[in-house]
Protein backbone atom coordinates (compact mmCIF):
# COMPACT_ATOMS: atom_id res chain seq x y z
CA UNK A 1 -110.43 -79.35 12.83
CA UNK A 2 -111.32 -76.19 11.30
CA UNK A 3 -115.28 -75.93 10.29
CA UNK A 4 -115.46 -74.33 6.78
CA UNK A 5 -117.85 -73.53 4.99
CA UNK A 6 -117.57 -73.22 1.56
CA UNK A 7 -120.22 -71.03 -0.16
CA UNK A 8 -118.27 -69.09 -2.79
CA UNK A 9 -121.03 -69.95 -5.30
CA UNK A 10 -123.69 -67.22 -4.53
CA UNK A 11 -125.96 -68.30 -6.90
CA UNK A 12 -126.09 -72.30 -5.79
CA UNK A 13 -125.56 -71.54 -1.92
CA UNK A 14 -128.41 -71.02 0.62
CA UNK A 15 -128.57 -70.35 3.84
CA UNK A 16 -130.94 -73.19 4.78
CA UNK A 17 -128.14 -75.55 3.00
CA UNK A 18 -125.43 -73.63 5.37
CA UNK A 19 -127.94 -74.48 8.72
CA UNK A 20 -128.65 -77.89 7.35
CA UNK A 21 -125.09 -78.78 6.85
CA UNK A 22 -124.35 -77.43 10.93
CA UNK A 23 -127.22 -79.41 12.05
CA UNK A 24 -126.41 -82.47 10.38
CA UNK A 25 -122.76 -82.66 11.53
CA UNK A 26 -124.10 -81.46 14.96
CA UNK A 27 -126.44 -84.61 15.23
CA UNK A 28 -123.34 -86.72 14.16
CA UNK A 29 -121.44 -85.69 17.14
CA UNK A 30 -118.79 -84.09 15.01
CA UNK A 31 -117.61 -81.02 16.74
CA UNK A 32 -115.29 -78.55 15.35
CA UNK A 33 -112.40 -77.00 16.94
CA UNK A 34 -113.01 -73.87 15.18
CA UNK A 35 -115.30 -72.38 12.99
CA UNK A 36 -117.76 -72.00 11.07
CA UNK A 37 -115.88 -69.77 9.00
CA UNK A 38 -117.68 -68.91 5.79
CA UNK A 39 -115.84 -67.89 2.58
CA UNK A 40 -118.92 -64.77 1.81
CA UNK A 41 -117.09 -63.39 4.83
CA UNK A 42 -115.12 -61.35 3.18
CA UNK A 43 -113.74 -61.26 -0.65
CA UNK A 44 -110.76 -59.46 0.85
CA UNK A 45 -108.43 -62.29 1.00
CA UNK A 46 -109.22 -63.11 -2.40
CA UNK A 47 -108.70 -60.06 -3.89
CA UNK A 48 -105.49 -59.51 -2.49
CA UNK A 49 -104.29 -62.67 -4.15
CA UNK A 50 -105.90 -61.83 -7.15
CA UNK A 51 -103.66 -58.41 -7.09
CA UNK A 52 -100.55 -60.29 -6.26
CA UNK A 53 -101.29 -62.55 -9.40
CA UNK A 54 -101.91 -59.43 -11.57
CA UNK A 55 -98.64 -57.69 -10.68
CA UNK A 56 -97.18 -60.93 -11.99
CA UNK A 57 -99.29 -60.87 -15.27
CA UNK A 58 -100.34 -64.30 -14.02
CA UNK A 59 -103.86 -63.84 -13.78
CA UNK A 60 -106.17 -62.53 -17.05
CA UNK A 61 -109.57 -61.75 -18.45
CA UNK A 62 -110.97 -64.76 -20.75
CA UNK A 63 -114.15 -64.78 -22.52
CA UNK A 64 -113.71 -68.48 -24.03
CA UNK A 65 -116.73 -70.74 -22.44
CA UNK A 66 -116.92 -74.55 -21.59
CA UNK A 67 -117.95 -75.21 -25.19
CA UNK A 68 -114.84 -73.63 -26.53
CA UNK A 69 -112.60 -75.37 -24.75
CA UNK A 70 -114.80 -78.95 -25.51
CA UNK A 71 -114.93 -78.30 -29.24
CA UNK A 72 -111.33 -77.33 -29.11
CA UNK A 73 -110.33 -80.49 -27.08
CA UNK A 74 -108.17 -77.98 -25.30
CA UNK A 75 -105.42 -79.48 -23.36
CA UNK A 76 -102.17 -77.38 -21.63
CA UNK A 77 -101.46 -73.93 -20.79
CA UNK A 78 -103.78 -71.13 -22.10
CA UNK A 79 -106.88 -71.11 -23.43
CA UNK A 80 -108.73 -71.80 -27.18
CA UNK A 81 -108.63 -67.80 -28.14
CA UNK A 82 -105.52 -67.07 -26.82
CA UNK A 83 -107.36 -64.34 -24.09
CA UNK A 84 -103.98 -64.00 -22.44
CA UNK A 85 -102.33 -62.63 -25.47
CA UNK A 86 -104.92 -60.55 -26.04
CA UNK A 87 -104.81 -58.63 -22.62
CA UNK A 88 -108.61 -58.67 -22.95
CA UNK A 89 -110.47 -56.13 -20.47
CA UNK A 90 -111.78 -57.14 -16.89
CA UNK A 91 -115.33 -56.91 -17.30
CA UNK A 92 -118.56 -58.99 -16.23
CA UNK A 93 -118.86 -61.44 -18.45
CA UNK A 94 -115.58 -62.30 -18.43
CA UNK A 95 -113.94 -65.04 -16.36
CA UNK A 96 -110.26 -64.76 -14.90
CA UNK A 97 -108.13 -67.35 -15.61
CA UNK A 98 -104.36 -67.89 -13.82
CA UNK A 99 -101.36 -68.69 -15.93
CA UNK A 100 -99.47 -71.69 -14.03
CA UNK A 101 -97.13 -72.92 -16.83
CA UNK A 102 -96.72 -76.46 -17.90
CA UNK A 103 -95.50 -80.07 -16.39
CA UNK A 104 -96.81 -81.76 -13.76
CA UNK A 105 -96.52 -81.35 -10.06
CA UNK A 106 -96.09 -84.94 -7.92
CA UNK A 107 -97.15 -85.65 -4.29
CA UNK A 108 -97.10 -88.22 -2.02
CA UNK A 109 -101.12 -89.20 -1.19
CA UNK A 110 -101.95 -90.36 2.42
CA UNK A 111 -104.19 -92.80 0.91
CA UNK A 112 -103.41 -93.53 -2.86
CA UNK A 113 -99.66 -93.44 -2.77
CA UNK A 114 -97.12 -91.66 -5.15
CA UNK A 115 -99.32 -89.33 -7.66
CA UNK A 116 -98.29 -87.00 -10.44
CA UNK A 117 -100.73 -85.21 -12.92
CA UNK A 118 -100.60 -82.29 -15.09
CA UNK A 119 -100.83 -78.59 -14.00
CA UNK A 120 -102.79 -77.71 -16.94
CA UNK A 121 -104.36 -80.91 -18.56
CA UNK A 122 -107.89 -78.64 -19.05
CA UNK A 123 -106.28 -75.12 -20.01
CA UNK A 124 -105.38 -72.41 -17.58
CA UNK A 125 -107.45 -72.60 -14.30
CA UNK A 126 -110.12 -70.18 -13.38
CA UNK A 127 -110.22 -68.27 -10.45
CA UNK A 128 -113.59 -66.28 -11.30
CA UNK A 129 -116.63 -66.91 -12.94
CA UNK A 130 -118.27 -65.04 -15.47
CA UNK A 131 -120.74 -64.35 -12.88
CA UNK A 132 -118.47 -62.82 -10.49
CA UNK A 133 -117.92 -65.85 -7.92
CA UNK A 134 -114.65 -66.97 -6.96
CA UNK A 135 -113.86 -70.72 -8.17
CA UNK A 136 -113.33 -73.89 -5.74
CA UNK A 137 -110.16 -73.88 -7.05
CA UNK A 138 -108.58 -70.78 -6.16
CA UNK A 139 -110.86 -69.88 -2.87
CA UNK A 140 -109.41 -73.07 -1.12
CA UNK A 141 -105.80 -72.72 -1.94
CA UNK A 142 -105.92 -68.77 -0.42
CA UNK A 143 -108.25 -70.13 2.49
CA UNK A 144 -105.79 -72.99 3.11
CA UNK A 145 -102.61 -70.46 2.77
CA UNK A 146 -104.45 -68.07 5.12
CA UNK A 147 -106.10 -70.48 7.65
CA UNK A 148 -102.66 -72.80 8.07
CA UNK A 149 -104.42 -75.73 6.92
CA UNK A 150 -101.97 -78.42 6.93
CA UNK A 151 -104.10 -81.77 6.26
CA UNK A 152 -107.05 -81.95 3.28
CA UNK A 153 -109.28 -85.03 3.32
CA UNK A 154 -111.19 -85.42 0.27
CA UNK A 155 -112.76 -87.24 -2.27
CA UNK A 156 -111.04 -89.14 -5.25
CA UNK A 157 -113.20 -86.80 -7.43
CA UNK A 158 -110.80 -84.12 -7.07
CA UNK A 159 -107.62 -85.97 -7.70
CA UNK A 160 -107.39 -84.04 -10.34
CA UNK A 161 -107.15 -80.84 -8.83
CA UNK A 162 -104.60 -81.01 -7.18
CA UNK A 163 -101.75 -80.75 -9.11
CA UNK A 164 -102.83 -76.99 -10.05
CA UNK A 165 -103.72 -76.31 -6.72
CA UNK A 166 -100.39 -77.20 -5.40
CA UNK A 167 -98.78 -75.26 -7.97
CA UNK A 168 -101.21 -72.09 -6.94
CA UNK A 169 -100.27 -72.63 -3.74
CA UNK A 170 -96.49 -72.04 -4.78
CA UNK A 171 -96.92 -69.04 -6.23
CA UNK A 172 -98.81 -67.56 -3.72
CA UNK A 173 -95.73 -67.78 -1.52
CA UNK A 174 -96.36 -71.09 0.17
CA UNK A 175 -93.13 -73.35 0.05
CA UNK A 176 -94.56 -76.56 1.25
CA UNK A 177 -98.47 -77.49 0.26
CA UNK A 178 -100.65 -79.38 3.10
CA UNK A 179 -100.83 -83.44 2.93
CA UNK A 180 -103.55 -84.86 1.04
CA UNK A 181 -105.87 -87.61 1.29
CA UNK A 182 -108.22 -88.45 -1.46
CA UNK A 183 -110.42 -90.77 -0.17
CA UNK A 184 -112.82 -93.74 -2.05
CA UNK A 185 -116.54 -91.96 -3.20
CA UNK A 186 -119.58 -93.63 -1.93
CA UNK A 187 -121.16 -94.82 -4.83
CA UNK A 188 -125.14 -96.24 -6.41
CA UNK A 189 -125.19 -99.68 -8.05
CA UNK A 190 -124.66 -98.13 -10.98
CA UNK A 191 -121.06 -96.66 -10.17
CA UNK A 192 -122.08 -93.33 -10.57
CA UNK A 193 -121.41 -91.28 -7.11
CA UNK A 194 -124.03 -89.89 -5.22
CA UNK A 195 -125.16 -86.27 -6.04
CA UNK A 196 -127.54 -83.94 -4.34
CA UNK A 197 -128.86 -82.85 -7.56
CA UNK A 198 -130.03 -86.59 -8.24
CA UNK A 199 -132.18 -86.45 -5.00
CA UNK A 200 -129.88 -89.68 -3.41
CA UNK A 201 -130.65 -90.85 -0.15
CA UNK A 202 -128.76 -88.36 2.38
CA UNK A 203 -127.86 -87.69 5.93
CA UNK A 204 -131.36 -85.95 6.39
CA UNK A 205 -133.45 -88.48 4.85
CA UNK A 206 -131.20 -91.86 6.62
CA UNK A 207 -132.39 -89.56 10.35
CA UNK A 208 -135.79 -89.52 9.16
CA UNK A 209 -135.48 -93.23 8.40
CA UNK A 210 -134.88 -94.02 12.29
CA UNK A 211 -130.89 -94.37 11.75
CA UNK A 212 -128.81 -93.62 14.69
CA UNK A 213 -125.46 -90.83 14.28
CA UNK A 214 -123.69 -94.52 14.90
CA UNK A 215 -125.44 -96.22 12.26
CA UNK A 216 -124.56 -93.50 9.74
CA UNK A 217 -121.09 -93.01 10.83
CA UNK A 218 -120.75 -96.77 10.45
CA UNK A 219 -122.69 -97.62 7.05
CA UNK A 220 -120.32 -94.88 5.06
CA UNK A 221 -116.99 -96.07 6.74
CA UNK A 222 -117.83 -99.75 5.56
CA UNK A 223 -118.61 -98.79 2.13
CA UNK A 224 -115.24 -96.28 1.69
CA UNK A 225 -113.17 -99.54 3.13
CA UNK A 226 -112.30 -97.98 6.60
CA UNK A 227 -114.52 -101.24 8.15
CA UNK A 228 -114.28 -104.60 6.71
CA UNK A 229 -118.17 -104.36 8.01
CA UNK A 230 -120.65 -102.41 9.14
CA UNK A 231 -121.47 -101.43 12.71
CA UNK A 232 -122.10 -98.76 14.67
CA UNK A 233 -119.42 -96.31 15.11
CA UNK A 234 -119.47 -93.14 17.41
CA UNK A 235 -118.22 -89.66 16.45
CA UNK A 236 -115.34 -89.91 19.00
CA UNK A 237 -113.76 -92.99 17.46
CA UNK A 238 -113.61 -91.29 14.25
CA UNK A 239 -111.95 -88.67 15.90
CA UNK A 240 -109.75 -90.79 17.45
CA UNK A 241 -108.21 -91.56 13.65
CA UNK A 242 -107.05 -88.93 12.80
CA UNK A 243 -105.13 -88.76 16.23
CA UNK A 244 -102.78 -91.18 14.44
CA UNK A 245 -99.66 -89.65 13.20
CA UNK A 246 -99.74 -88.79 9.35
């Protein structure tokens, strides 16, 4: 279990977020086998994928925004304005944007079964920001090339992603992607899932309460449907899981 920590954003990350996240998974009882590795380490590995996807004429400036692409109700390869066409400069300001073709890539989920989406049902992916930061996106499928990451547990958010990422992942040399597992999202009464940004009740605030690492553990297992109830569940049984063949 590889400890990563993913912090490409440099305008949303902190390092207090970084500690809090250590301490937190610390007072769980999770330990990890390696890490923390941070992705502000170094932009090298980045860039030399981004090279590798400009010798290809894969990867290009855009300058087309989130509202372009809404008003446009832009679906498939490209983008609204056409920026690949265009061979538009690399400048700040300007996002970069990979070209991954059409169709859809299929896999077979640990958890939801046979899946197939789209490579492109939003446009052509970015890999940059306008601001300079390197996307989700692309940062985990070089990190996950690089760092032999062969199993990705996630939420059922991100379903979505995937079929681009794998196809990333192709290009960038890598034959066969990891396994996936998108997992159920803990959610409010109202359905919507639970997001910092909201202020919802968290790890920090549940210790505060007087919950035990067990009692935590347990309540979120129960409520993704890995416990038909609640009850107190140590760190080492959860490790224990993923023991299991895949």
């Amino acid at each position: 279990m590889l400890l990563r920590i993913e912090d490409h954003d440099r305008q949303r990350c902190r390092p207090e977020y970084d500690a809090a996240l250590i301490e937190d998974l610390t007072w769980l009882g999770f330990q990890p086998d390696e890490g923390p590795v941070r992705q502000s380490d170094s932009s090298a590995p980045y860039e030399t994928a981004l090279a590798e996807l400009r010798a290809t004429a894969r990867a290009y400036a855009c300058e087309c925004s989130r509202a372009d692409f809404a008003a446009a109700a832009f679906a498939g390869p490209g983008c609204p304005r056409g920026c690949r066409e265009r061979r538009l400069e690399v400048r700040p300001g300007r996002a970069l944007r990979v070209s991954l073709g059409g169709g859809q890539e299929a896999w077979m989920d640990l958890l939801v079964g046979p899946v197939a989406g789209e490579v492109a049902s939003a446009g052509d992916p970015p890999i940059r920001d306008r601001h300079g930061n390197w996307t989700y996106a692309f940062a985990v499928v070089v990190d996950d090339l690089r760092q032999s990451v062969d199993l990705v547990i996630r939420g059922r958010d991100l379903l979505d992603a995937t079929p681009p990422q794998i196809r990333l992942a192709r290009v960038l040399g890598r034959e066969r992607p990891p396994a996936f597992l998108h997992h159920p999202l803990i959610r409010k009464p109202s359905g919507a899932k639970l997001s910092k940004a909201d202020r919802d009740t968290s790890v920090r605030d549940l210790r505060a309460a007087g919950a035990t690492p067990g009692e935590v553990i347990g309540r979120a297992a129960a409520a993704v449907g890995l416990l038909d109830a609640v009850r107190s569940v140590r760190a080492s049984e959860v490790e224990a899981w993923f023991d299991r063949p895949l």
